[in-house]
Protein backbone atom coordinates (compact mmCIF):
# COMPACT_ATOMS: atom_id res chain seq x y z
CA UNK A 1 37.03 -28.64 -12.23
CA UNK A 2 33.95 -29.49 -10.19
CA UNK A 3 30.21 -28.82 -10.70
CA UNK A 4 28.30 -26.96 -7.65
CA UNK A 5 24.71 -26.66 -6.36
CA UNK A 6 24.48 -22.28 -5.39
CA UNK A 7 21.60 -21.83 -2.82
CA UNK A 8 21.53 -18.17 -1.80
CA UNK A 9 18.04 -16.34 -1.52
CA UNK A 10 19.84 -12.89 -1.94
CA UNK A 11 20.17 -12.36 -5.92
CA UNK A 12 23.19 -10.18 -5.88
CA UNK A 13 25.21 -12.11 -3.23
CA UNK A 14 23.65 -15.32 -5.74
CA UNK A 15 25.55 -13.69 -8.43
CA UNK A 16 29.00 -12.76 -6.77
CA UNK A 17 29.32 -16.00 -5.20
CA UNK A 18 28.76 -17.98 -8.54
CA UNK A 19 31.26 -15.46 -10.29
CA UNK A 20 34.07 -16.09 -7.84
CA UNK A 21 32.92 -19.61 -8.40
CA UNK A 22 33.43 -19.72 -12.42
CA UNK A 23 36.42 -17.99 -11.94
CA UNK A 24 37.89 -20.29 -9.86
CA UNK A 25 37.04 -22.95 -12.74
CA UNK A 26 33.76 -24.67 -11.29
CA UNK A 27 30.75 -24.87 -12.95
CA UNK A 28 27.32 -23.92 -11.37
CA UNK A 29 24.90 -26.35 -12.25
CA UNK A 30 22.24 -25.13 -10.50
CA UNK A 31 20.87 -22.33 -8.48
CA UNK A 32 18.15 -22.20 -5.83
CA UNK A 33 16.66 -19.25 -4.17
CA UNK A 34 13.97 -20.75 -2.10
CA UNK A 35 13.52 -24.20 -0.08
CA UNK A 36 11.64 -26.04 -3.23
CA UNK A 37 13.73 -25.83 -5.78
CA UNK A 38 16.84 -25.82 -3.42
CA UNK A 39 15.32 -29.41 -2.37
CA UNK A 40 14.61 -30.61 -5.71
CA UNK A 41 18.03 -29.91 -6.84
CA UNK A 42 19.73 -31.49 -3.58
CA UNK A 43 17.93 -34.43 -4.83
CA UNK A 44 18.28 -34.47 -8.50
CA UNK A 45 20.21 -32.99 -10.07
CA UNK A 46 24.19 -34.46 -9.95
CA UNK A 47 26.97 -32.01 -8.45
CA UNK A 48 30.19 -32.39 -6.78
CA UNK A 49 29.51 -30.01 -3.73
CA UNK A 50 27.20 -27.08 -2.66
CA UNK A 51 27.44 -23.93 -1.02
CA UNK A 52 24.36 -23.27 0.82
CA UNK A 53 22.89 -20.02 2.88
CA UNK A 54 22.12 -21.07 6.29
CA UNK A 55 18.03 -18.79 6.12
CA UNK A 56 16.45 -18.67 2.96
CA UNK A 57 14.34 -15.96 3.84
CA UNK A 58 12.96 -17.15 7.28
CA UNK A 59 13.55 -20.49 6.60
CA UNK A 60 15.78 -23.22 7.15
CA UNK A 61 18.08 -25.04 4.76
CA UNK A 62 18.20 -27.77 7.07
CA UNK A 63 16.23 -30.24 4.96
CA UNK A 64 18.51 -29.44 2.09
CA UNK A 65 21.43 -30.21 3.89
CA UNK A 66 19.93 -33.30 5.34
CA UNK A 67 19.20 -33.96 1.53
CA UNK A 68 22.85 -33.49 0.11
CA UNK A 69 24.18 -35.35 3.20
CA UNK A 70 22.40 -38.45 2.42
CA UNK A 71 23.86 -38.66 -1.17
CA UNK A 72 27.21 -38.22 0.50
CA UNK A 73 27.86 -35.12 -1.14
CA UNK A 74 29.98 -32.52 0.37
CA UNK A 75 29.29 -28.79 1.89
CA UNK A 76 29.89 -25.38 3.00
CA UNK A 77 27.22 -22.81 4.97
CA UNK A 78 27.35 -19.64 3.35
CA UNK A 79 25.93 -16.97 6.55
CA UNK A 80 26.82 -14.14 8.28
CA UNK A 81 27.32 -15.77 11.66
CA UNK A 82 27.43 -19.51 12.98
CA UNK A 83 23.86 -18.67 14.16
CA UNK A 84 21.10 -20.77 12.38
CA UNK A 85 23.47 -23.60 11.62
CA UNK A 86 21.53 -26.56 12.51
CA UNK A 87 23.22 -28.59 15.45
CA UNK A 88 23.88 -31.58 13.61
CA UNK A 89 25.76 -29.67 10.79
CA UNK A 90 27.57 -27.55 12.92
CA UNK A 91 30.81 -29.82 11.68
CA UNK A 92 30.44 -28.68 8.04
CA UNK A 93 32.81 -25.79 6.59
CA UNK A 94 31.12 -21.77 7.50
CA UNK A 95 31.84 -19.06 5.12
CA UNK A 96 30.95 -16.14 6.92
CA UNK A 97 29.70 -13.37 4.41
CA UNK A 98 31.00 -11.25 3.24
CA UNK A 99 33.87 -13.47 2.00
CA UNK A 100 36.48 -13.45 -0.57
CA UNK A 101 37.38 -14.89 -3.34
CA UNK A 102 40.53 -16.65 -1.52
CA UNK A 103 38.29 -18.13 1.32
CA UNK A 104 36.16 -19.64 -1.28
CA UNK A 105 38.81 -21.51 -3.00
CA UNK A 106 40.55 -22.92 0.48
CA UNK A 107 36.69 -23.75 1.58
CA UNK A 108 36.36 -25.61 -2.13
CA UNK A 109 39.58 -27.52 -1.35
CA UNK A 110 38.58 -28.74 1.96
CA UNK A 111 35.55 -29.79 -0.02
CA UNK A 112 36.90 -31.63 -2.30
CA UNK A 113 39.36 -33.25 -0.53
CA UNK A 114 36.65 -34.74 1.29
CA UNK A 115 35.20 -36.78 -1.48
């Protein structure tokens, strides 16, 4: 269906979330645990939409939003509260974790109705 940048620092929520994602039919191009590679994917490498964790670590994925929202590319904060979601995002889809499988896929289709 559609490909998908994963950016989650925490390797077993990294998993679950890009299992619920393959089951739903996408494909995970890429995966990102950290703000490097999570930038040098946002800018490279071609995808449909992202799900992104608000901290990576103690850092911001700010700059990787900024990144994905300058290609015009659509998506969703993955967190466990609205905290930490930059103010000039704070319009973009929130999946607050833990979240099922069903709240993924309605996310997905808000997604992708907006390209």
């Amino acid at each position: 269906m559609a490909s998908v940048l994963l950016v989650e620092d925490e390797a077993l929520i990294q998993m679950m979330i890009a299992d619920m994602l393959v089951e739903l039919g996408h494909t995970v191009v890429a995966e990102a645990s950290d703000l490097a590679s999570a930038l040098e994917h946002a800018n490279n490498t071609e995808f449909d939409f992202a799900v992104l964790d608000v901290l990576l670590g103690r850092t911001s994925s700010e700059p990787v939003a900024a990144a994905i929202a300058e290609r015009n590319i659509p998506f969703a904060f993955a967190s466990y509260g609205a905290d930490g979601i930059p103010d000039r995002f704070q319009d973009r889809p929130l999946l607050t974790k833990p979240f099922q499988i069903d709240q993924l896929k309605r996310c997905i289709a808000k997604l992708i109705d907006e390209r």
